[in-house]
PDB file of N, CA and C in Angstrom:
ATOM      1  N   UNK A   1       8.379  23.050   5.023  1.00  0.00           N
ATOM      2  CA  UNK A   1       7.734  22.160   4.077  1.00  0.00           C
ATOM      3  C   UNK A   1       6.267  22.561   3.934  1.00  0.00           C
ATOM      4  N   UNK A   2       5.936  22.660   2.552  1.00  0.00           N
ATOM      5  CA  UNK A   2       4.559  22.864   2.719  1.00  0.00           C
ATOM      6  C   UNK A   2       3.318  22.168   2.785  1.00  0.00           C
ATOM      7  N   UNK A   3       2.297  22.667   3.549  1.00  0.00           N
ATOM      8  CA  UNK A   3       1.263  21.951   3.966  1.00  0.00           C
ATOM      9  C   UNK A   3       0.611  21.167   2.215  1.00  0.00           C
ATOM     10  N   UNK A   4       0.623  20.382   2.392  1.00  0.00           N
ATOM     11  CA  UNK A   4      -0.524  19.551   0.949  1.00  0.00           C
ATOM     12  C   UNK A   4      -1.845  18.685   1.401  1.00  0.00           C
ATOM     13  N   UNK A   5      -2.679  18.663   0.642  1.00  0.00           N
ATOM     14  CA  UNK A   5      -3.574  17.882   0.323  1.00  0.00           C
ATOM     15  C   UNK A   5      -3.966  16.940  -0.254  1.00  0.00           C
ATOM     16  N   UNK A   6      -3.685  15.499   0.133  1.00  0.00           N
ATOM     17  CA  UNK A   6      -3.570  14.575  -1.123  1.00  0.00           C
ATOM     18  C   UNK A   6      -5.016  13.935  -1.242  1.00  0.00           C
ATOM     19  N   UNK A   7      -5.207  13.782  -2.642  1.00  0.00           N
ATOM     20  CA  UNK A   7      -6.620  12.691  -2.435  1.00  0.00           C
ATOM     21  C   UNK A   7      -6.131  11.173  -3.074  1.00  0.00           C
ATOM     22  N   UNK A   8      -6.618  10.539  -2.580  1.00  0.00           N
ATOM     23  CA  UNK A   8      -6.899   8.572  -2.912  1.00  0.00           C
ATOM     24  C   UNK A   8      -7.577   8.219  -3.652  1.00  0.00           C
ATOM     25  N   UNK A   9      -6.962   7.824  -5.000  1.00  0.00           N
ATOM     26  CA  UNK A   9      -7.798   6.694  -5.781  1.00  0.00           C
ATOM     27  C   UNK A   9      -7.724   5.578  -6.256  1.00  0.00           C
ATOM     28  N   UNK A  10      -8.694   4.597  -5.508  1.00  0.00           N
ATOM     29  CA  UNK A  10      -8.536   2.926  -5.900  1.00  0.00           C
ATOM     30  C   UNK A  10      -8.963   2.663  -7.349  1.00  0.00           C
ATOM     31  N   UNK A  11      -7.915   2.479  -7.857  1.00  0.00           N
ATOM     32  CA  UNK A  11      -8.299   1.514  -9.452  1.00  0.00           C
ATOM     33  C   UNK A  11      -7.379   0.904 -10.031  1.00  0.00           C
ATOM     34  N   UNK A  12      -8.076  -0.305 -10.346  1.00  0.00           N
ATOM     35  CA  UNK A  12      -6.753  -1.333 -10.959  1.00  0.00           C
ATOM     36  C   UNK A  12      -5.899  -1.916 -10.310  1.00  0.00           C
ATOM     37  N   UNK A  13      -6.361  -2.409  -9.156  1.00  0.00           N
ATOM     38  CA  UNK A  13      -5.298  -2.910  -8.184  1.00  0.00           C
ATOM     39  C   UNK A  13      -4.044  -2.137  -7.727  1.00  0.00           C
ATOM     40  N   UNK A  14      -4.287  -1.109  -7.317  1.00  0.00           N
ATOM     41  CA  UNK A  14      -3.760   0.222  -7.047  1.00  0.00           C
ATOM     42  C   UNK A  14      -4.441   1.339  -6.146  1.00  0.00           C
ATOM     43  N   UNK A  15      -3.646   1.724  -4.956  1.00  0.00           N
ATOM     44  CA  UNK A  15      -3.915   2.994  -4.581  1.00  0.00           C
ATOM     45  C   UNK A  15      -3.103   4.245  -4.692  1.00  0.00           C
ATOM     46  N   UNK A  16      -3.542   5.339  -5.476  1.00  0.00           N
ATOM     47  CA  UNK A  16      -3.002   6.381  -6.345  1.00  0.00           C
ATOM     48  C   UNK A  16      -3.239   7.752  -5.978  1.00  0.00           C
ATOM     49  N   UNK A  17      -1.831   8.485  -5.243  1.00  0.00           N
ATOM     50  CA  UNK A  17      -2.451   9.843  -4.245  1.00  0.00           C
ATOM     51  C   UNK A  17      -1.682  10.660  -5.457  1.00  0.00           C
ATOM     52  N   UNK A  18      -2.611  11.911  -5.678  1.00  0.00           N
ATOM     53  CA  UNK A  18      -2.586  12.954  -6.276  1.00  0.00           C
ATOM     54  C   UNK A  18      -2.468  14.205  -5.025  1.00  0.00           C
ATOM     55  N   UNK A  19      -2.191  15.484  -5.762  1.00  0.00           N
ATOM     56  CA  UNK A  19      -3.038  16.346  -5.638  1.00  0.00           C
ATOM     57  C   UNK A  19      -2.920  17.511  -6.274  1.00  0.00           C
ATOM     58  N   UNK A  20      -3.383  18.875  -6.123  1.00  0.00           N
ATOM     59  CA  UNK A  20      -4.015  20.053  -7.213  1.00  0.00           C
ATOM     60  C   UNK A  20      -2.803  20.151  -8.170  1.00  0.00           C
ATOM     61  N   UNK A  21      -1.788  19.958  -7.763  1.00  0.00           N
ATOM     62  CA  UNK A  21      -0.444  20.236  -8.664  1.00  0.00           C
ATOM     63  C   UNK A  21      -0.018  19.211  -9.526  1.00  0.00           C
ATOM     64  N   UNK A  22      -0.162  17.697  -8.917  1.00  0.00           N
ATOM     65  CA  UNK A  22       0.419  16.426  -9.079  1.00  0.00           C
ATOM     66  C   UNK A  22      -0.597  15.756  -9.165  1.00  0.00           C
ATOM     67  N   UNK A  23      -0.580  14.940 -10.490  1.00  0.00           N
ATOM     68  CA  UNK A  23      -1.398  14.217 -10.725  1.00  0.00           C
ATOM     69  C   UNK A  23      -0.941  12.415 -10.085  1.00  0.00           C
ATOM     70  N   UNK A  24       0.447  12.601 -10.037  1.00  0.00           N
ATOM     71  CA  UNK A  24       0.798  11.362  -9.407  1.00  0.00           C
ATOM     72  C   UNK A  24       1.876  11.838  -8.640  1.00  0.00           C
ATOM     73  N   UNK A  25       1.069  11.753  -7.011  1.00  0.00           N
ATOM     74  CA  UNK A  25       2.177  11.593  -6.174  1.00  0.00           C
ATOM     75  C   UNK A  25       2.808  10.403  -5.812  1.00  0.00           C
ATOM     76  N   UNK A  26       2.135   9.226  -5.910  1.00  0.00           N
ATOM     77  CA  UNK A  26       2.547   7.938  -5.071  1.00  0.00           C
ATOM     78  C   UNK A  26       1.418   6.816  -5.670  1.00  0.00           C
ATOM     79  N   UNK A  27       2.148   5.603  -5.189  1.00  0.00           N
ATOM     80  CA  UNK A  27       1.273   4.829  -5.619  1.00  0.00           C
ATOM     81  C   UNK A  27       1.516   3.253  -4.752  1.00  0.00           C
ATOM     82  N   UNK A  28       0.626   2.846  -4.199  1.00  0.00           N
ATOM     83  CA  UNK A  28       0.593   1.355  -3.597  1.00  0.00           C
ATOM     84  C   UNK A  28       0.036   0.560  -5.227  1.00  0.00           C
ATOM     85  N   UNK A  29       0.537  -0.340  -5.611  1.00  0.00           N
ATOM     86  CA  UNK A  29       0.262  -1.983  -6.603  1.00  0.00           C
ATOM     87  C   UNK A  29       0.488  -3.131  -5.544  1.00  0.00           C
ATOM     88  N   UNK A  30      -0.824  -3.548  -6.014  1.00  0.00           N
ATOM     89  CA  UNK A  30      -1.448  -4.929  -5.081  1.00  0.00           C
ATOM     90  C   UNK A  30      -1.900  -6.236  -6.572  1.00  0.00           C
ATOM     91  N   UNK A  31      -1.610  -6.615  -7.528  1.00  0.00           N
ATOM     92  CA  UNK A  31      -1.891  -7.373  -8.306  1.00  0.00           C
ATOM     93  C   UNK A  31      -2.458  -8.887  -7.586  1.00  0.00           C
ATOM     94  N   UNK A  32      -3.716  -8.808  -8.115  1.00  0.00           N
ATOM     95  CA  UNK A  32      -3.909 -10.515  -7.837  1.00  0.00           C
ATOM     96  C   UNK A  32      -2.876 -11.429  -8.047  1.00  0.00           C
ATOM     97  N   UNK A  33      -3.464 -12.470  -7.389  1.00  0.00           N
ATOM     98  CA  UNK A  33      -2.063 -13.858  -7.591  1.00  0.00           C
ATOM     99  C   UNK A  33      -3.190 -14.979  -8.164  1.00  0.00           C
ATOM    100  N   UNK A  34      -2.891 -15.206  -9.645  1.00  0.00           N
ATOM    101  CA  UNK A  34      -3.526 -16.557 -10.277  1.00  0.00           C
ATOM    102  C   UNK A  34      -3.973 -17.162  -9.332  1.00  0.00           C
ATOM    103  N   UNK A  35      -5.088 -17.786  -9.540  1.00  0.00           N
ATOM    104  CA  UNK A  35      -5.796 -19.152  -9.226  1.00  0.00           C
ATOM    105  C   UNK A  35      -6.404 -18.592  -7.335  1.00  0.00           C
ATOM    106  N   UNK A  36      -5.745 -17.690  -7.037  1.00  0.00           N
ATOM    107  CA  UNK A  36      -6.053 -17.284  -5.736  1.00  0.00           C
ATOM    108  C   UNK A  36      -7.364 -15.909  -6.087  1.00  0.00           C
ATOM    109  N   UNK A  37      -8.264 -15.846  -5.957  1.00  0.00           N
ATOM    110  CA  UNK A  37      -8.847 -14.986  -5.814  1.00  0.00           C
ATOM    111  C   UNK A  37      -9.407 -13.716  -4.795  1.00  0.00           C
ATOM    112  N   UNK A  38      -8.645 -14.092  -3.634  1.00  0.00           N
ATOM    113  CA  UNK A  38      -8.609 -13.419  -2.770  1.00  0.00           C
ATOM    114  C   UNK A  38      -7.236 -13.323  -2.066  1.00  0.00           C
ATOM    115  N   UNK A  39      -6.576 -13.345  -2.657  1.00  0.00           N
ATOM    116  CA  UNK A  39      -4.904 -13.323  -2.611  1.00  0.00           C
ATOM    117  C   UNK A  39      -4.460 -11.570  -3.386  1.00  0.00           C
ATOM    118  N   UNK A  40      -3.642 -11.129  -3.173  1.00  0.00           N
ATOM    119  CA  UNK A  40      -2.670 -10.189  -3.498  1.00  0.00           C
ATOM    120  C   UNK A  40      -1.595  -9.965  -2.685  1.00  0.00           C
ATOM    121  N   UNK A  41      -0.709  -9.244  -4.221  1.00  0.00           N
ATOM    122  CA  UNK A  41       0.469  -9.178  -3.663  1.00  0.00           C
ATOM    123  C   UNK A  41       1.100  -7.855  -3.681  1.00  0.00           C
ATOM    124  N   UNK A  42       1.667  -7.173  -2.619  1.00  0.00           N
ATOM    125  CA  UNK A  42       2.165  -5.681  -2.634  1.00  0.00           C
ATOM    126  C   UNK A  42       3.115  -5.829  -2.991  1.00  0.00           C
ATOM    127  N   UNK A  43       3.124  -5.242  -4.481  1.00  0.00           N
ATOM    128  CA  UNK A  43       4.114  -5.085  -5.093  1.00  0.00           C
ATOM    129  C   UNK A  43       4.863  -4.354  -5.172  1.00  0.00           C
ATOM    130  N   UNK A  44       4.748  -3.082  -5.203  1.00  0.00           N
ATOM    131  CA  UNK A  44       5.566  -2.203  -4.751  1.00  0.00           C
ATOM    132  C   UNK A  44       4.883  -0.849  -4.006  1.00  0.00           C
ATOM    133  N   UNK A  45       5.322   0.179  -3.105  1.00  0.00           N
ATOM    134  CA  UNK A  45       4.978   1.464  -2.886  1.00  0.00           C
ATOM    135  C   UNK A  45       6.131   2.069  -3.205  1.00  0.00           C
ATOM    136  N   UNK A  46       5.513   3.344  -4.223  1.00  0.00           N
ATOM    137  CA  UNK A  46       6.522   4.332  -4.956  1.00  0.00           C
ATOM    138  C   UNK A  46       6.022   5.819  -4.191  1.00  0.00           C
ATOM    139  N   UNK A  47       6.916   6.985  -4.423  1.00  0.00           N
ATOM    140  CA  UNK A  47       6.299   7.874  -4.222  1.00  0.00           C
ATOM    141  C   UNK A  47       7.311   8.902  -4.661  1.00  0.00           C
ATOM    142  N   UNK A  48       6.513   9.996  -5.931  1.00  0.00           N
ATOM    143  CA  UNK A  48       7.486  10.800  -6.408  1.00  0.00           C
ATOM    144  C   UNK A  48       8.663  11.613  -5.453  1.00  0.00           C
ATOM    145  N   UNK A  49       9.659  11.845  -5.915  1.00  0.00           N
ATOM    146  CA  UNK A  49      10.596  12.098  -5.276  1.00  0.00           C
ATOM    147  C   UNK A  49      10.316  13.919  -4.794  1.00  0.00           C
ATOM    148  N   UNK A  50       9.984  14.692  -5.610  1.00  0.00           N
ATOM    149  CA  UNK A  50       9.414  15.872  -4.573  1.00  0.00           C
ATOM    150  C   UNK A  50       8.351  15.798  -3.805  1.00  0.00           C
ATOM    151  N   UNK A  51       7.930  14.635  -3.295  1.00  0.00           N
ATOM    152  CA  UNK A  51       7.325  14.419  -2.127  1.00  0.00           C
ATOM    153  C   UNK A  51       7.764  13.651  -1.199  1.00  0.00           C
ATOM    154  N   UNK A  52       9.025  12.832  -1.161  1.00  0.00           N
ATOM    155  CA  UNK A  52       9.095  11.971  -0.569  1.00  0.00           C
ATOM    156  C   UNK A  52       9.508  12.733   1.220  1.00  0.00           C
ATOM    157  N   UNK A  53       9.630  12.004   2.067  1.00  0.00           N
ATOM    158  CA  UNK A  53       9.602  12.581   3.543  1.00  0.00           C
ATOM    159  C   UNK A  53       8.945  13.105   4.503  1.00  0.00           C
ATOM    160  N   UNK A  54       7.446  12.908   3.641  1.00  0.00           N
ATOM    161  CA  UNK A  54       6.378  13.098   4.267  1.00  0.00           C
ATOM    162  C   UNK A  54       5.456  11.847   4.479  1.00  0.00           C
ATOM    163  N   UNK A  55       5.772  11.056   4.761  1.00  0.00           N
ATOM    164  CA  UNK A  55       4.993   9.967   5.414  1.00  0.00           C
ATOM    165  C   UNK A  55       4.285   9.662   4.481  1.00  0.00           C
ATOM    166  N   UNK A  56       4.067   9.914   3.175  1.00  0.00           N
ATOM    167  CA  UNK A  56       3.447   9.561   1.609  1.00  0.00           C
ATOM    168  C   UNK A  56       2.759   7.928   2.101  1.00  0.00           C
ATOM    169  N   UNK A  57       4.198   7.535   2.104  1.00  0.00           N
ATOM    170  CA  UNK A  57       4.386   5.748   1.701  1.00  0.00           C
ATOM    171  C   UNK A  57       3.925   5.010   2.891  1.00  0.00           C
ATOM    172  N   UNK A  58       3.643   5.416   3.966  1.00  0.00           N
ATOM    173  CA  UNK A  58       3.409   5.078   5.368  1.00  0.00           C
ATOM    174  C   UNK A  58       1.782   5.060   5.267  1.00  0.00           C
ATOM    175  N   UNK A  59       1.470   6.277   4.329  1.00  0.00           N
ATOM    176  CA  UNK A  59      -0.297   6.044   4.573  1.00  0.00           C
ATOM    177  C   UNK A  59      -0.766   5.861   3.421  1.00  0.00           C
ATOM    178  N   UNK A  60       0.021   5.262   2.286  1.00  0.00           N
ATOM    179  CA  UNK A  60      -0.570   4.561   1.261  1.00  0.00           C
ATOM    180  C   UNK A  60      -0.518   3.279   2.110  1.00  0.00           C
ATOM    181  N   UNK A  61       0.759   2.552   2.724  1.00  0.00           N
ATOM    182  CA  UNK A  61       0.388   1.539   3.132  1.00  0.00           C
ATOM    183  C   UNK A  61      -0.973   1.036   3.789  1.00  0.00           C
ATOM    184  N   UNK A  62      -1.331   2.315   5.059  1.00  0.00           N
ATOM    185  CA  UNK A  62      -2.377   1.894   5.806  1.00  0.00           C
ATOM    186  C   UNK A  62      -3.348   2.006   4.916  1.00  0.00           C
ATOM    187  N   UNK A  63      -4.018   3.042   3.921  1.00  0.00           N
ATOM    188  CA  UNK A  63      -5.289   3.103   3.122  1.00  0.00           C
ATOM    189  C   UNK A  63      -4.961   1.743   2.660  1.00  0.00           C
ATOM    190  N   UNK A  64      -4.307   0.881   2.387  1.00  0.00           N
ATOM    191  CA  UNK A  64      -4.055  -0.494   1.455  1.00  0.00           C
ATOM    192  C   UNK A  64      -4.902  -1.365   2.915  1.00  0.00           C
ATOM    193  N   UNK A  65      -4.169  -1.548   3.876  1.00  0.00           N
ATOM    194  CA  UNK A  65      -4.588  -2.254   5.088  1.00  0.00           C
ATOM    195  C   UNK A  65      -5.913  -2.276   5.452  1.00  0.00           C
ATOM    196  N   UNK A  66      -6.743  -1.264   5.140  1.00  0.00           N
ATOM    197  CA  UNK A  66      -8.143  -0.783   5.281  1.00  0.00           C
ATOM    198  C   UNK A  66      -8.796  -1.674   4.313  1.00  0.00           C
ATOM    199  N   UNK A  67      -8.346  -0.970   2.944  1.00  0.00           N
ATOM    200  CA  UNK A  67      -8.881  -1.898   1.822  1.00  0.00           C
ATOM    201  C   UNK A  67      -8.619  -3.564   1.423  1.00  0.00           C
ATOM    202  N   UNK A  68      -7.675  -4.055   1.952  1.00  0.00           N
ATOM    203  CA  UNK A  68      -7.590  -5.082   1.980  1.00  0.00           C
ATOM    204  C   UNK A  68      -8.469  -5.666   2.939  1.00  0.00           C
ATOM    205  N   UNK A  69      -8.413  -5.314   4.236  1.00  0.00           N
ATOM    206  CA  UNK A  69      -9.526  -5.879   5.231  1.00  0.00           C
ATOM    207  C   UNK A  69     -10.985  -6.097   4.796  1.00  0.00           C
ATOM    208  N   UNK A  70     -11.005  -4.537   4.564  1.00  0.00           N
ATOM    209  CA  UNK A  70     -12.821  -4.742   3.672  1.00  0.00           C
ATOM    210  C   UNK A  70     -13.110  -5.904   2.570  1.00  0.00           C
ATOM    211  N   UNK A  71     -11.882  -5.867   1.884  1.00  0.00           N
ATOM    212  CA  UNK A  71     -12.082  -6.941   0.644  1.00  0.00           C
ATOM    213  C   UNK A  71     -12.059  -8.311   1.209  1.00  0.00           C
ATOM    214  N   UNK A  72     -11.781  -8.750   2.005  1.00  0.00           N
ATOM    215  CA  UNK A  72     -11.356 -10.362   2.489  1.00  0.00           C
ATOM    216  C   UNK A  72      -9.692 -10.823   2.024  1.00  0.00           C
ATOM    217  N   UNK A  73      -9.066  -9.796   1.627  1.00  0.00           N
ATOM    218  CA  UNK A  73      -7.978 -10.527   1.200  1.00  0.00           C
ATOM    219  C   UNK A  73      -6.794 -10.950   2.174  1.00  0.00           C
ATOM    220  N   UNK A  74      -6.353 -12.065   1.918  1.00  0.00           N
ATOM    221  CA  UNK A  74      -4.510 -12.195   2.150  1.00  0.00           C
ATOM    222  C   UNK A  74      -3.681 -11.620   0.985  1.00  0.00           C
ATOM    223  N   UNK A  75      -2.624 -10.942   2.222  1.00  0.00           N
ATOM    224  CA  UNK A  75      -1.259 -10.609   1.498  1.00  0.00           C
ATOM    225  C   UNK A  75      -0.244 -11.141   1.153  1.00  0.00           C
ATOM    226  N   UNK A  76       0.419 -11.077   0.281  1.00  0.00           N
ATOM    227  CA  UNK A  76       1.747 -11.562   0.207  1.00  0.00           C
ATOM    228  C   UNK A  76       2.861 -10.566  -0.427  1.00  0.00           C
ATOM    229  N   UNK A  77       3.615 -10.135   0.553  1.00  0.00           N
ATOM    230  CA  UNK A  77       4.678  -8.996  -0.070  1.00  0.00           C
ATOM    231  C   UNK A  77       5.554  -9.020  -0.258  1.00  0.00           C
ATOM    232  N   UNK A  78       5.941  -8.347  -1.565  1.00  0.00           N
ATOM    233  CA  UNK A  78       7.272  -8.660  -2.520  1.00  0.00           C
ATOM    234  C   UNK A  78       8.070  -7.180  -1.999  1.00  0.00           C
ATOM    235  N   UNK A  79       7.397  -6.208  -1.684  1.00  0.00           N
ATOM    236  CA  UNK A  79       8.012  -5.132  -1.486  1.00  0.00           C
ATOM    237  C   UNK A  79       8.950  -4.637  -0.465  1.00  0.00           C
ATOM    238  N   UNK A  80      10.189  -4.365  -0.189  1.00  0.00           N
ATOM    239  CA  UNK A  80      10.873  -4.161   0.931  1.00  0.00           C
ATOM    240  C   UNK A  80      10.071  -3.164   1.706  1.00  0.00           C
ATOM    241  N   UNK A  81       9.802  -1.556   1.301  1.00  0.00           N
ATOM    242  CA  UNK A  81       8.946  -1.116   2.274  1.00  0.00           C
ATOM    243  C   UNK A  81       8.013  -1.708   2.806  1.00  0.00           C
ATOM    244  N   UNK A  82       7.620  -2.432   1.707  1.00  0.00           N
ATOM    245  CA  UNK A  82       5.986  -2.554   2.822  1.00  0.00           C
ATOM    246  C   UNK A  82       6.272  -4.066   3.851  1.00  0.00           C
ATOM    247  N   UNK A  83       7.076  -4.296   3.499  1.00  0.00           N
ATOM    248  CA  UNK A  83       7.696  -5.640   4.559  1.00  0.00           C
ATOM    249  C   UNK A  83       7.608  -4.864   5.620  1.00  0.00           C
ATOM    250  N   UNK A  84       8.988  -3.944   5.654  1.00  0.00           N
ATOM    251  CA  UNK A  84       9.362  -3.012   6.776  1.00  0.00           C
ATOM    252  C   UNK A  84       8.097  -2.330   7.243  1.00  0.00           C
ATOM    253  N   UNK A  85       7.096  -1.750   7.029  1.00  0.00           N
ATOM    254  CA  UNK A  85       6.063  -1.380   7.598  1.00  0.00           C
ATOM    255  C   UNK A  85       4.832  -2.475   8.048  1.00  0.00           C
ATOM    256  N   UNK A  86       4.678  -3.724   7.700  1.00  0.00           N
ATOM    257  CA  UNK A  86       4.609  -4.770   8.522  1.00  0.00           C
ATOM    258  C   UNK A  86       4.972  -5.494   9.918  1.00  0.00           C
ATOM    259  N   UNK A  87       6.381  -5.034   9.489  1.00  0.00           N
ATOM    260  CA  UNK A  87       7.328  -5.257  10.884  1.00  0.00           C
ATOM    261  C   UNK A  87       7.039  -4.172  11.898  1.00  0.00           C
ATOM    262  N   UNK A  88       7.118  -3.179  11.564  1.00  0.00           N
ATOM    263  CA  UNK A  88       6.976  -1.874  12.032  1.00  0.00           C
ATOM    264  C   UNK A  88       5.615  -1.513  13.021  1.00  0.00           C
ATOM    265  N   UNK A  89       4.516  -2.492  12.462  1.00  0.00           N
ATOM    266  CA  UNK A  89       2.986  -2.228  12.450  1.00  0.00           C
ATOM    267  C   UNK A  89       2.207  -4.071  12.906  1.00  0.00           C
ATOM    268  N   UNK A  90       2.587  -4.894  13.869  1.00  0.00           N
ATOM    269  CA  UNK A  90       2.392  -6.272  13.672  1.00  0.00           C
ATOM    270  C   UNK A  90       0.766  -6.171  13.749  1.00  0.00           C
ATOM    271  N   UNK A  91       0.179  -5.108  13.583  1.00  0.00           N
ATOM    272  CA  UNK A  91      -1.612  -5.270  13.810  1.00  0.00           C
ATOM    273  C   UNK A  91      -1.609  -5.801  12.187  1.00  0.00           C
ATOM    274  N   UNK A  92      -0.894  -5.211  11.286  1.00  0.00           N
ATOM    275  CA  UNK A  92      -0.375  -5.343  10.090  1.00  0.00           C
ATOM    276  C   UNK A  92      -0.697  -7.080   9.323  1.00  0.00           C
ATOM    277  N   UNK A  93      -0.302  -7.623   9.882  1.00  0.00           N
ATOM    278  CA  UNK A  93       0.468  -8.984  10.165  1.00  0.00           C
ATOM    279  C   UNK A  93      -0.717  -9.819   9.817  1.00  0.00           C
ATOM    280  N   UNK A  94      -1.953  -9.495  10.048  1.00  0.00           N
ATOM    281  CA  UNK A  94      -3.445 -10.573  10.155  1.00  0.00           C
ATOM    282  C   UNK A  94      -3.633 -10.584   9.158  1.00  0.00           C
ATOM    283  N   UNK A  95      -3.444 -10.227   8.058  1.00  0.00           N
ATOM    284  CA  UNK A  95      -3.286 -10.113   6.989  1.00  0.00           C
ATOM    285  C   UNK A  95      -2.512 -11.108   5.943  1.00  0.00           C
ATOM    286  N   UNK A  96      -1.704 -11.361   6.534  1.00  0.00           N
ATOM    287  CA  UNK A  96      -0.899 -12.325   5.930  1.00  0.00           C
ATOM    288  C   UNK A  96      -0.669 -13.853   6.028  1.00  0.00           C
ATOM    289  N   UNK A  97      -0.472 -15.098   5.677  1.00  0.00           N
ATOM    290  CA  UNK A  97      -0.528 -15.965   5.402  1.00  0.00           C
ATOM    291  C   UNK A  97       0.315 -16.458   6.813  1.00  0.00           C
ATOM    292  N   UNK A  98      -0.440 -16.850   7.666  1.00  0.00           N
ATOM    293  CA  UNK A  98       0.509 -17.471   8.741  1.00  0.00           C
ATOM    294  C   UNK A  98       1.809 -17.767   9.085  1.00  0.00           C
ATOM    295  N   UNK A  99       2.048 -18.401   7.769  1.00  0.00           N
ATOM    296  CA  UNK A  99       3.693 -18.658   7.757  1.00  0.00           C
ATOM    297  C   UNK A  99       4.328 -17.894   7.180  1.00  0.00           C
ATOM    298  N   UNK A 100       3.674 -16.905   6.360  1.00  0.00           N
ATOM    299  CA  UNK A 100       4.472 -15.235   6.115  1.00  0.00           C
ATOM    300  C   UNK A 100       4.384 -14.496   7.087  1.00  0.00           C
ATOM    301  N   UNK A 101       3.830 -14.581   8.609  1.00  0.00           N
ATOM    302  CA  UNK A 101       4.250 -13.611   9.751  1.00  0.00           C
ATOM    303  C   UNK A 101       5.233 -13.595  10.160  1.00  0.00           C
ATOM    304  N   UNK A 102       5.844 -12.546  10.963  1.00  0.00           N
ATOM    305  CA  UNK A 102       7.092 -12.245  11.037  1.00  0.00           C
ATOM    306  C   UNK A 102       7.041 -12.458  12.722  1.00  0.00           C
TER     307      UNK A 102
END
């Protein structure tokens, strides 16, 4: 498998890994939740399919975990991966709405 280089870009309630070949490798969506302003919700993590099996989706999650911390936000996740990497990760977990911990 070959070695790559991906870079990260936050915009639009989104974190979006490229790189020299691929303009879209993957992507974390975090959309606000009405009336909550420091609320979002992981909506989904995608990641093109000639990349997938490289831990893509594992460290979009964490760059999300970073950025969410910095921001002040709570989570709320709609997404099966990123559930499963919650579970996976309970440092994960502070993040989320008390009675959404697992």
């Amino acid at each position: 498998m070959d070695v790559i280089t991906l870079q990260y870009q936050i915009e639009d309630h989104r974190i979006v890994a490229s790189d020299d070949h691929q303009p879209f490798v993957g992507e974390i969506s975090f959309p606000a939740v009405d009336g909550y302003p420091d609320r979002v919700v992981v909506e989904r993590v995608f990641v093109h399919p000639d990349y997938r099996g490289r831990e893509i989706a594992a460290v979009l999650v964490k760059r999300f975990i970073k950025y969410a911390s910095d921001q002040g936000w709570t989570v709320k996740l709609m997404c099966p991966y990123a559930t499963q990497q919650f579970k996976r990760h309970p440092e994960y977990q502070r993040l989320l709405l008390p009675e959404d911990r697992f």
